[in-house]
Protein backbone atom coordinates (compact mmCIF):
# COMPACT_ATOMS: atom_id res chain seq x y z
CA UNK A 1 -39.73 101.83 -116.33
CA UNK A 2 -38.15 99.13 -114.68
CA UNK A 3 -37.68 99.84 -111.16
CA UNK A 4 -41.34 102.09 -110.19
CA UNK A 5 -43.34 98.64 -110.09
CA UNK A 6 -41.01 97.52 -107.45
CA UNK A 7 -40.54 100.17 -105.11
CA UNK A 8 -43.97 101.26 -104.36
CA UNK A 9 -45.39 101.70 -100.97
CA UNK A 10 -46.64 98.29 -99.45
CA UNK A 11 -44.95 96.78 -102.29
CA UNK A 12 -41.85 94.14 -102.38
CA UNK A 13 -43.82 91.01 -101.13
CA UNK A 14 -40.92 88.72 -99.57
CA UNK A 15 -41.21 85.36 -97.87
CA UNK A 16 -42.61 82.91 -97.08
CA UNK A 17 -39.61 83.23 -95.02
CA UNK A 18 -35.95 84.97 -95.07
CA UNK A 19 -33.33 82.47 -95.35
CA UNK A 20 -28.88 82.95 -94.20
CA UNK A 21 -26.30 82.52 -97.30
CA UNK A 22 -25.49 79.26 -95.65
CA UNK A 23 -28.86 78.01 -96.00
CA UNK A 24 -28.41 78.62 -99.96
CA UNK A 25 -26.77 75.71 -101.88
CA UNK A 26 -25.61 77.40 -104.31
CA UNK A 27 -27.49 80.90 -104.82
CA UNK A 28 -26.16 80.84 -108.74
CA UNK A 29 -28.21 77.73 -110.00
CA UNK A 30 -32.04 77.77 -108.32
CA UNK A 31 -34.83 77.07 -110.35
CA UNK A 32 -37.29 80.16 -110.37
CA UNK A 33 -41.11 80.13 -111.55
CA UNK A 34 -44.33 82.10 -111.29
CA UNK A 35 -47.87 80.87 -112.05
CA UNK A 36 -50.75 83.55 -112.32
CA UNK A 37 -54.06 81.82 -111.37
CA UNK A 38 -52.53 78.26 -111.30
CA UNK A 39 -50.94 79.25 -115.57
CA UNK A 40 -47.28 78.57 -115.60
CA UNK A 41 -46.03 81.99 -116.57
CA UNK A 42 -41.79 82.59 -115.82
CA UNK A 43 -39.85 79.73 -115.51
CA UNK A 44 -35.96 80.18 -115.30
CA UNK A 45 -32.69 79.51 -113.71
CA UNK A 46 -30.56 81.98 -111.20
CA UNK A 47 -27.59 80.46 -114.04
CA UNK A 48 -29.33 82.66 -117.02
CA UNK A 49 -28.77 85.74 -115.10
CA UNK A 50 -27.05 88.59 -117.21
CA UNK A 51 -24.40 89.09 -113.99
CA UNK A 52 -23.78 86.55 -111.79
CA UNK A 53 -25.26 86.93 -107.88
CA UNK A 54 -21.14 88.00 -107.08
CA UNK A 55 -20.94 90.51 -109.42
CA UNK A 56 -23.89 91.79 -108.31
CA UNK A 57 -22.87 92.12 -104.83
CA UNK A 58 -19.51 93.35 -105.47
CA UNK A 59 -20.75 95.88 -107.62
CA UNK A 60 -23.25 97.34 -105.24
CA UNK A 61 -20.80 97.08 -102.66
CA UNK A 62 -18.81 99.61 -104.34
CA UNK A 63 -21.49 102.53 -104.30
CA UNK A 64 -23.13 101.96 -100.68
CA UNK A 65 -22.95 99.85 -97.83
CA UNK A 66 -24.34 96.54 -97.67
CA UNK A 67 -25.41 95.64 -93.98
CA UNK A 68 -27.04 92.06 -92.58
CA UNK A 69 -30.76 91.78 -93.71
CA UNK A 70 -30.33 94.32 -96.98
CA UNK A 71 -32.11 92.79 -100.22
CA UNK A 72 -30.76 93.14 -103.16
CA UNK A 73 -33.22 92.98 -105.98
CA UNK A 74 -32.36 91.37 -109.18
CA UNK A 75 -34.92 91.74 -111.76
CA UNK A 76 -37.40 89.22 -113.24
CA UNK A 77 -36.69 86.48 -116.07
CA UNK A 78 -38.16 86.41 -119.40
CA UNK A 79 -42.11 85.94 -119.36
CA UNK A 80 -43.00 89.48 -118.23
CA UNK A 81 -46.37 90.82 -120.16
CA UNK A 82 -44.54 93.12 -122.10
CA UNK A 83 -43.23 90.13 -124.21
CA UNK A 84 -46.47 88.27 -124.73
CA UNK A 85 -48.41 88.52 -127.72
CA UNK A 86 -51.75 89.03 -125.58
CA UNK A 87 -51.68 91.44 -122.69
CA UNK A 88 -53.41 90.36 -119.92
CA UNK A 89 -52.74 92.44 -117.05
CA UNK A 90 -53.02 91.64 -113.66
CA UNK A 91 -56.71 91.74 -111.73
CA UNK A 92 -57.85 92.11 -108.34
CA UNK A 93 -58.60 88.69 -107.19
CA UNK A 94 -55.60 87.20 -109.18
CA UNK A 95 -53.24 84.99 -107.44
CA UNK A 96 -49.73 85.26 -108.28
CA UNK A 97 -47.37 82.37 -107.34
CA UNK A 98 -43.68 82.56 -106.77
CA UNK A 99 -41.03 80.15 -105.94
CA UNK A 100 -37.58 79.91 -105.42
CA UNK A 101 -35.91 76.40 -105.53
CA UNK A 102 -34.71 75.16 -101.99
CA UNK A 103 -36.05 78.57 -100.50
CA UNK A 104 -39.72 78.20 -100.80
CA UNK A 105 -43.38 79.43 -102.73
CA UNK A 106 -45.24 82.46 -101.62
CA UNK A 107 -48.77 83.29 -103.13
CA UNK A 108 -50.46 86.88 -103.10
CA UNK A 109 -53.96 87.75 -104.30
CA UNK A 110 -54.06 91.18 -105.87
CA UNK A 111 -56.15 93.76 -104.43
């Protein structure tokens, strides 16, 4: 499955803080990483998308309306469990890390 784990209720953390398209230099090229207890885990580039953040949009755009404040969410870059040799799944008490160049880091501990 690749959309359950981000659609359940009380789930989607976003922040620290919404920012306006003008505030984003250029929304195709922003570094992107995630550490799980302080360990380096995803590290990518908005540029190694599959579709670009346009096509996105103007594909959605063609099935529903988008309106001011919608999210549109992407996906996650390479460095998901599934891929690793070892699985170690996430724990209560784990902190996850995420941050978007330019936009800003936001940490969760898992319950």
């Amino acid at each position: 499955q690749w959309l359950l784990g981000k659609t359940l209720d009380k789930f989607l953390p976003l922040g620290p803080y919404l920012v306006t398209a003008d505030e984003v230099r250029d929304p195709q090229n922003l570094s992107l990483q995630c550490w799980v207890n302080g360990e380096l885990r995803q590290h990518s580039n908005t540029a190694d998308m599959i579709f670009s953040v346009a096509e996105i949009i103007s594909y959605i755009s063609q099935h529903f309306t988008l309106e001011p404040g919608d999210v549109i969410c992407t996906g996650t870059p390479e460095g998901v469990i599934l891929g690793m040799p070892e699985k170690v799944w996430l724990r209560a008490g784990d902190e996850v890390t995420v941050e978007v160049e330019g936009l800003g880091r936001l940490t969760n501990v898992m319950a």
